[in-house]
Structures are given as C-alpha cells and as structure tokens.
Protein backbone atom coordinates (compact mmCIF):
# COMPACT_ATOMS: atom_id res chain seq x y z
CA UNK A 1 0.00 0.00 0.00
CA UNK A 2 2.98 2.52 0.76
CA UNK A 3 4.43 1.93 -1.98
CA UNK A 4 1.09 2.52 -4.29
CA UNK A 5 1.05 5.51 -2.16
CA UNK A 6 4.25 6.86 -2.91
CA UNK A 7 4.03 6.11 -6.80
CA UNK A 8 0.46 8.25 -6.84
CA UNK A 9 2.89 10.82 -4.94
CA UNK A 10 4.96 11.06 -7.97
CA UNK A 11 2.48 11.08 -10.22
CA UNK A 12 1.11 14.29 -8.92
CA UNK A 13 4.72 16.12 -8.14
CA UNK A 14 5.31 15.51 -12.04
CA UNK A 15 2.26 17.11 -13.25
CA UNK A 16 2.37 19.15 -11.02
CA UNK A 17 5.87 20.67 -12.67
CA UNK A 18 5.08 20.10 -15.73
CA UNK A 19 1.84 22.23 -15.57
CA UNK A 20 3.98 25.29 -14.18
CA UNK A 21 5.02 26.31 -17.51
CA UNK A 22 1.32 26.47 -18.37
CA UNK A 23 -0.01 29.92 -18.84
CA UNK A 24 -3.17 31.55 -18.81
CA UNK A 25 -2.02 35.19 -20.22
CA UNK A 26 -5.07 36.32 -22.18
CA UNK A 27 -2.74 38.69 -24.79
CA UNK A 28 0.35 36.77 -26.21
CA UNK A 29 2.32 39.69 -28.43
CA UNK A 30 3.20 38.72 -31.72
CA UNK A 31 6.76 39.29 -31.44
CA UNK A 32 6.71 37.12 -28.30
CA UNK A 33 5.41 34.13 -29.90
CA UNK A 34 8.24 31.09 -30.44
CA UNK A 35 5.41 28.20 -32.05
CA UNK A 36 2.69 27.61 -32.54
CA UNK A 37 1.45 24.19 -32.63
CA UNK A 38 -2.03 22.46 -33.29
CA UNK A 39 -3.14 19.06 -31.67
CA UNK A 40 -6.03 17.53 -33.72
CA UNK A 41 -9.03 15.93 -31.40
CA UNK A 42 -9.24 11.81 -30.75
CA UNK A 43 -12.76 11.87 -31.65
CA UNK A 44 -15.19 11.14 -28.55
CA UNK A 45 -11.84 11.77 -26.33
CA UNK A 46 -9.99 14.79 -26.37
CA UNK A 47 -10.59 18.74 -28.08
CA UNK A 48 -8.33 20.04 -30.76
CA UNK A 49 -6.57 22.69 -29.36
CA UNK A 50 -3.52 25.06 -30.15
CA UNK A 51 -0.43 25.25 -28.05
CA UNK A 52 1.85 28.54 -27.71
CA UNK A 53 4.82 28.56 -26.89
CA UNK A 54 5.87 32.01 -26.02
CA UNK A 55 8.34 34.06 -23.98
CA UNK A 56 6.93 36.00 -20.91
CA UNK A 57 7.94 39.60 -19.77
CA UNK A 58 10.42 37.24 -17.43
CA UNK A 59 12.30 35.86 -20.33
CA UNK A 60 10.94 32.42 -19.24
CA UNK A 61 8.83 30.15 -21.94
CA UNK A 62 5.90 29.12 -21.45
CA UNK A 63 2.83 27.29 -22.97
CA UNK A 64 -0.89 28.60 -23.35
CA UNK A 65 -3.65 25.86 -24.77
CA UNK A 66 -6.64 27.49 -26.73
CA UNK A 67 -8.70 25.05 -26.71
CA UNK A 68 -11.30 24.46 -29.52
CA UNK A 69 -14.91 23.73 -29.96
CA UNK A 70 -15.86 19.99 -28.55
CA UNK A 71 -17.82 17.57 -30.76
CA UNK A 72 -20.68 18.87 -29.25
CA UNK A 73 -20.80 22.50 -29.97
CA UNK A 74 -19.55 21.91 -33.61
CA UNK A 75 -16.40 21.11 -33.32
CA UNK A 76 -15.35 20.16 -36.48
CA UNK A 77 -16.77 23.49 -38.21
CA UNK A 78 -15.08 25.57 -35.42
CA UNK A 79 -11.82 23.54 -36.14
CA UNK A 80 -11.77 24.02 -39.98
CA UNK A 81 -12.42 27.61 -39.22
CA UNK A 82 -9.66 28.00 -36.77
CA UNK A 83 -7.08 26.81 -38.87
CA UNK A 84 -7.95 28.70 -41.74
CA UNK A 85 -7.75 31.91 -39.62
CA UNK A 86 -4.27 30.73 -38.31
CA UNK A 87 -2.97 29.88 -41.97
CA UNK A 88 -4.07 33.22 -43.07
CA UNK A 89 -2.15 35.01 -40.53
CA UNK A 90 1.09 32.84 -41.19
CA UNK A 91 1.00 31.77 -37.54
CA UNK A 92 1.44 27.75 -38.90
C-alpha cells in the first residue's frame, strides 16, 4: 500500500511541474510568440486545441492551450475555421 502511495505521490509532483510552464495570459504579443502548434481531437476523447509557446515579460517560456470547440458544440466546423484563420495570418 505505501508503496502505491508513494508512486500516486509522484504522479502528482510531475504534473504538477510540468503544468507550471502552463499559462493563462489572455494577450500573447506577436513578437513574443516562439510556435505555434495544433493538436487535432481523438474523436469522442480529447478537443483540438492550439499550443503557444511564447516568452513571458520574465524571459521564461511558457505554454498557453486554446482550446477548440468539442464535438458537441460543432467542433469540427469551429476547427476548420480556426485553422484557416491561423494559416491566413502565417502563424502555422
């Protein structure tokens, strides 16, 4: 049982790090922006979404997710549309 215990312990410590260079900044400048990356949807599992990467006013980088429309608030309409405003602005 400890040792269950101290593996769940882990577990959380890890995501925990790994969620600090999340970032909910609302305004991401342009000139601040390193990548931007989209993650297509596992139907019936998971959201599309776009990930950020981007340098704060620290210097440090971090990540912001903009998550898209789920399957049921038609996602795969707000999904096309997304990416064709994010191709049109050269942002990937």
């Amino acid at each position: 049982m400890a040792g269950y215990l101290g593996l769940l312990a882990v577990i959380l410590v890890y995501v925990i790090l790994i969620s600090l260079k999340n970032s909910a900044q609302p305004i991401i400048e342009r000139k601040q922006i390193q990548k931007i990356v989209f993650k297509p949807a596992f139907r019936g599992l998971t959201r599309a979404r776009f990930e950020i990467l981007f340098r704060d006013k620290n210097g440090k980088m971090k990540k912001r997710l903009i998550m898209l429309p789920g399957s049921l608030n038609g996602g795969k309409a707000g999904t096309d549309k997304a990416l064709i405003i994010m191709q049109e602005e050269n942002l990937i």
